[in-house]
PDB file of N, CA and C in Angstrom:
ATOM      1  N   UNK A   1      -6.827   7.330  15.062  1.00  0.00           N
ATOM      2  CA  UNK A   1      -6.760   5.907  14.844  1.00  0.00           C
ATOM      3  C   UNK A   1      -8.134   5.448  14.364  1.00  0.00           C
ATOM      4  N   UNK A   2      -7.760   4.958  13.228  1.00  0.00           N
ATOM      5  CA  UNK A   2      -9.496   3.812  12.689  1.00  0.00           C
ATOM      6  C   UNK A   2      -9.243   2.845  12.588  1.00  0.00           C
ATOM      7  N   UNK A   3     -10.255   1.881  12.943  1.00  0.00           N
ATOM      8  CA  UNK A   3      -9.878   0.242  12.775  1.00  0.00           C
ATOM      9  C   UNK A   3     -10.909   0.171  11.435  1.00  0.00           C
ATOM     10  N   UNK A   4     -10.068  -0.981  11.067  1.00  0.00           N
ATOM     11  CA  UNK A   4     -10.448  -1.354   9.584  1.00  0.00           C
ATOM     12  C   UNK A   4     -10.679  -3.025   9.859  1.00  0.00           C
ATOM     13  N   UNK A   5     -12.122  -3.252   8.977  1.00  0.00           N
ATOM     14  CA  UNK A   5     -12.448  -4.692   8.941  1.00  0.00           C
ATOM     15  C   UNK A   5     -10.693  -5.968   7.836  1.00  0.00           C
ATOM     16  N   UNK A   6     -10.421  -5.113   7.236  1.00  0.00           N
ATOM     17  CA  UNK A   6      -9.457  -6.052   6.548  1.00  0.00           C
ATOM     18  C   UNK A   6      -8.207  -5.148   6.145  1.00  0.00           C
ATOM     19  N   UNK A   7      -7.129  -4.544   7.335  1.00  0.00           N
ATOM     20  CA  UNK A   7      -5.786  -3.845   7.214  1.00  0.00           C
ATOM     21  C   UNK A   7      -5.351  -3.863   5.633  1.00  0.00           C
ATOM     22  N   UNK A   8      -4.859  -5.593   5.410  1.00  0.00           N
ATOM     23  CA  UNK A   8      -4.128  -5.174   4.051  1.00  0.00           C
ATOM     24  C   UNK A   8      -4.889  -4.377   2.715  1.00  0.00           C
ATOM     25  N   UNK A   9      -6.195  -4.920   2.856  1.00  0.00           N
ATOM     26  CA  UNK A   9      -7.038  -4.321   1.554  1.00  0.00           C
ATOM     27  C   UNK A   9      -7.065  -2.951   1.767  1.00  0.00           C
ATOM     28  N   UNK A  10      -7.258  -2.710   3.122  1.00  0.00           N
ATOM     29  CA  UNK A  10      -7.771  -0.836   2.994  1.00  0.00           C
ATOM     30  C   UNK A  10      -5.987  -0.353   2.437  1.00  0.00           C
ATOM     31  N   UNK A  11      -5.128  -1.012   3.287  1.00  0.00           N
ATOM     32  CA  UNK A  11      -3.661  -0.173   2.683  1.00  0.00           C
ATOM     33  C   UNK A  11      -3.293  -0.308   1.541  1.00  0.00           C
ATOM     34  N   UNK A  12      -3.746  -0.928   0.980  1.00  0.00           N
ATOM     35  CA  UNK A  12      -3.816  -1.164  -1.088  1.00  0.00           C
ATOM     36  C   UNK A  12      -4.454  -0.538  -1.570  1.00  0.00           C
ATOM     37  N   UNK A  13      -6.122  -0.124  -1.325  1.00  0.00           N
ATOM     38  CA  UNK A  13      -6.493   1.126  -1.603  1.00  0.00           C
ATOM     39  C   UNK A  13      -6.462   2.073  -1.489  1.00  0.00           C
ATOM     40  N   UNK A  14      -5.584   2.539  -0.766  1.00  0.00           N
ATOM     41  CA  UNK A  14      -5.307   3.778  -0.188  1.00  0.00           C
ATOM     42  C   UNK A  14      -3.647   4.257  -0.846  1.00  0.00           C
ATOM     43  N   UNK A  15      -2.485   2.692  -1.173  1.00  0.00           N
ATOM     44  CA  UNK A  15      -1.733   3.196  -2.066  1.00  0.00           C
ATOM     45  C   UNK A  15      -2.250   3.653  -2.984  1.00  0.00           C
ATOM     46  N   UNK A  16      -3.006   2.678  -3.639  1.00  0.00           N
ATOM     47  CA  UNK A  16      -3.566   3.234  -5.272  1.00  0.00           C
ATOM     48  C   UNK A  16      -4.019   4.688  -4.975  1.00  0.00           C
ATOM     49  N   UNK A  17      -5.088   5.329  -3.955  1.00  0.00           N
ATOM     50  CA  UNK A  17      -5.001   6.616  -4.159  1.00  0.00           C
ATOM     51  C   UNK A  17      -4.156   7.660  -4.220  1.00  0.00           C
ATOM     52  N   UNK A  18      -3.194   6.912  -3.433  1.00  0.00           N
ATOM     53  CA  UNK A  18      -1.914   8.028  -3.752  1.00  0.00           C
ATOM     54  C   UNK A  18      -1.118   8.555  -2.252  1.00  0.00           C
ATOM     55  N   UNK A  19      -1.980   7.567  -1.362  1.00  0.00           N
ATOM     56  CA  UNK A  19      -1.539   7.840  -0.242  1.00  0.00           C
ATOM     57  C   UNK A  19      -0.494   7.313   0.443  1.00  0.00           C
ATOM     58  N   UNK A  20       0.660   8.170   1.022  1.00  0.00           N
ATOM     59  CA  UNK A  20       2.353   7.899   1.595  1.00  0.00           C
ATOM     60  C   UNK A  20       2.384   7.197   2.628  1.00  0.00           C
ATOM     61  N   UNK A  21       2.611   6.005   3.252  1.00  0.00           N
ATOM     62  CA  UNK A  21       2.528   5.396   4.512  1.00  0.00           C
ATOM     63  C   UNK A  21       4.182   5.379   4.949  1.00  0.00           C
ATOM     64  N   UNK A  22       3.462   5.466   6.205  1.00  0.00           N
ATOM     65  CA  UNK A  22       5.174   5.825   7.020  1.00  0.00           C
ATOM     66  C   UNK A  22       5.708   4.261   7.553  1.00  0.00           C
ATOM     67  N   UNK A  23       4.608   3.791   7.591  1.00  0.00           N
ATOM     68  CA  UNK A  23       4.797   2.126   8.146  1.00  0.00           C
ATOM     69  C   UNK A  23       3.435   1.351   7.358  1.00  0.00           C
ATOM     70  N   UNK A  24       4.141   0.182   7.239  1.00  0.00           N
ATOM     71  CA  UNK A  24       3.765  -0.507   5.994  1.00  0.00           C
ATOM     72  C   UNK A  24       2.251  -1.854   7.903  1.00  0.00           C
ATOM     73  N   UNK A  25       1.572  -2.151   6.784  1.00  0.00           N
ATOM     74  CA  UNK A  25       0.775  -2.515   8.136  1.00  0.00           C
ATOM     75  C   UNK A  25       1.823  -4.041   9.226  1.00  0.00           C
ATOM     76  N   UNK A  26       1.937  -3.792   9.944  1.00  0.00           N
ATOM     77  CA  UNK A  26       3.104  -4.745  10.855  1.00  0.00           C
ATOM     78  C   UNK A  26       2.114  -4.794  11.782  1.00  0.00           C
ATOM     79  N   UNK A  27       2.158  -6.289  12.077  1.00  0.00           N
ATOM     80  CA  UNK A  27       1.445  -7.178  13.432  1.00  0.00           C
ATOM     81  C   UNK A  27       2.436  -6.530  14.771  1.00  0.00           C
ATOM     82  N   UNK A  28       1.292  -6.118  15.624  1.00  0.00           N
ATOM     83  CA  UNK A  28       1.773  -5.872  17.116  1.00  0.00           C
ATOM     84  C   UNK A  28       1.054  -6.670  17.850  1.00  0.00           C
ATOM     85  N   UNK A  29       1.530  -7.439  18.484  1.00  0.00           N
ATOM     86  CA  UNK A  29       0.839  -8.505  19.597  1.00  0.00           C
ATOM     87  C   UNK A  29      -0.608  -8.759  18.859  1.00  0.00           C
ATOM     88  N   UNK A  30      -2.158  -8.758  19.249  1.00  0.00           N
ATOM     89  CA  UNK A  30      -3.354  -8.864  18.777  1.00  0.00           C
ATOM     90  C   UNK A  30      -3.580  -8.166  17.441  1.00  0.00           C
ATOM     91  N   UNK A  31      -2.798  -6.609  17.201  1.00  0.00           N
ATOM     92  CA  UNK A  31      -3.582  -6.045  16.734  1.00  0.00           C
ATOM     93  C   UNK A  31      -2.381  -5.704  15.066  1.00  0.00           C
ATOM     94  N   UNK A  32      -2.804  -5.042  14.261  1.00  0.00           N
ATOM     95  CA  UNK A  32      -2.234  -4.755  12.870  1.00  0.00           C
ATOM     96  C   UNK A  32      -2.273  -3.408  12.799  1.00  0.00           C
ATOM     97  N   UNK A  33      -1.540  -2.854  12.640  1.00  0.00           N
ATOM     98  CA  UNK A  33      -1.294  -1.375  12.259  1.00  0.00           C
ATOM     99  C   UNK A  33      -0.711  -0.746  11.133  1.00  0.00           C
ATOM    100  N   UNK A  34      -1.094  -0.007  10.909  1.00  0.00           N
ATOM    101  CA  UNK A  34      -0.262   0.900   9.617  1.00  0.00           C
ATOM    102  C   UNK A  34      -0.511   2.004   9.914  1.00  0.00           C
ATOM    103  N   UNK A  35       0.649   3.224   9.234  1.00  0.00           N
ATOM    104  CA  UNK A  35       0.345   4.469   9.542  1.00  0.00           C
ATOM    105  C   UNK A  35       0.838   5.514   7.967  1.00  0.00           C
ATOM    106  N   UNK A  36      -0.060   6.819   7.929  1.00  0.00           N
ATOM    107  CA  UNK A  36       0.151   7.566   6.821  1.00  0.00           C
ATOM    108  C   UNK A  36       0.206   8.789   7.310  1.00  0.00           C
ATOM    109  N   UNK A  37       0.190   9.675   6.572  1.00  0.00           N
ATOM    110  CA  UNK A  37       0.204  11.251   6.961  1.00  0.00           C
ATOM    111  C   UNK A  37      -0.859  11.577   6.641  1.00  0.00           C
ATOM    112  N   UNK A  38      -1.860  12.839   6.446  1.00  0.00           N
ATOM    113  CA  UNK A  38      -2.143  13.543   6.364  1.00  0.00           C
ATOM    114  C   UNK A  38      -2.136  14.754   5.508  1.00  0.00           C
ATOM    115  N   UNK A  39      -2.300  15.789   5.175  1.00  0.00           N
ATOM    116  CA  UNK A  39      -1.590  16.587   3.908  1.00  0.00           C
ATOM    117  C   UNK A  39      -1.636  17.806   5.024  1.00  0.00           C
ATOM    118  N   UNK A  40      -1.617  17.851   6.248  1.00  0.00           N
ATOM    119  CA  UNK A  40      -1.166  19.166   7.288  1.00  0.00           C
ATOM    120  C   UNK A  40      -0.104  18.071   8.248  1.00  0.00           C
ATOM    121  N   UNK A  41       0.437  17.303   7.842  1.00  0.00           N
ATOM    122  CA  UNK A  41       1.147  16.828   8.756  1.00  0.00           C
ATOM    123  C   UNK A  41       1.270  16.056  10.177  1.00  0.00           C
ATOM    124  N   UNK A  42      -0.186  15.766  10.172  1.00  0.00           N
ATOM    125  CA  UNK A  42      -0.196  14.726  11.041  1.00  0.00           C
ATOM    126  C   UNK A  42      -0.407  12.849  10.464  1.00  0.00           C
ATOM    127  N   UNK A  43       0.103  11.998  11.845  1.00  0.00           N
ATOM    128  CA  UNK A  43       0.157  10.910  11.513  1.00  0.00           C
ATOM    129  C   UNK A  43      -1.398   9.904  12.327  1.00  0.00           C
ATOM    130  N   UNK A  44      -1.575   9.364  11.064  1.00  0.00           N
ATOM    131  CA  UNK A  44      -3.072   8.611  11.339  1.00  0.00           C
ATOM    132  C   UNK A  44      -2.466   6.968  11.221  1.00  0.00           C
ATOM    133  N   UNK A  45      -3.243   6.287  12.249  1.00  0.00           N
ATOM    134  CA  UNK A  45      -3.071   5.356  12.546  1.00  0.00           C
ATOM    135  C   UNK A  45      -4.474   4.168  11.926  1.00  0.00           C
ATOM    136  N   UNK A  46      -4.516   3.135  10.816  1.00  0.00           N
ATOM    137  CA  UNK A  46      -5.297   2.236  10.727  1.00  0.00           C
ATOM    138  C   UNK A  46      -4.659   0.569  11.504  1.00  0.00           C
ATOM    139  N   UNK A  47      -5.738   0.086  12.158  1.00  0.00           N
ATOM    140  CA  UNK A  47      -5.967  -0.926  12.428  1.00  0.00           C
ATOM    141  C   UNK A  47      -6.712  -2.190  12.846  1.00  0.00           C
ATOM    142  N   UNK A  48      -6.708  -3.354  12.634  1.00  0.00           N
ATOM    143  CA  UNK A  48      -7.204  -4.432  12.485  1.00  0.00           C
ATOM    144  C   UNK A  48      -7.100  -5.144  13.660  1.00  0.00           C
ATOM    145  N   UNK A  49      -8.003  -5.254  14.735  1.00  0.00           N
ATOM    146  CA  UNK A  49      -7.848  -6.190  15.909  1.00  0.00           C
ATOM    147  C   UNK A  49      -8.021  -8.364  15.253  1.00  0.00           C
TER     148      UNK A  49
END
């Protein structure tokens, strides 16, 4: 998990690189999350308090 100063911008740059998100960034109570893979198959978590 990394927190990011501004969720939507980092997940726009990170489409443009080419990167697959499994969940698009969605408000949970305080905090913003989004999640992508990895290229060995694990799932990484960004978010925005």
């Amino acid at each position: 998990m990394f927190g990011v100063a501004d969720i939507h911008k980092e997940y726009e740059r990170l489409l443009e690189n080419g990167v697959k998100f499994t969940m698009e960034p969605t408000k949970m109570g305080v905090v913003t999350i989004a999640v992508f893979g990895d290229t060995c198959g694990n799932l990484i978590q960004i978010l925005q308090q």
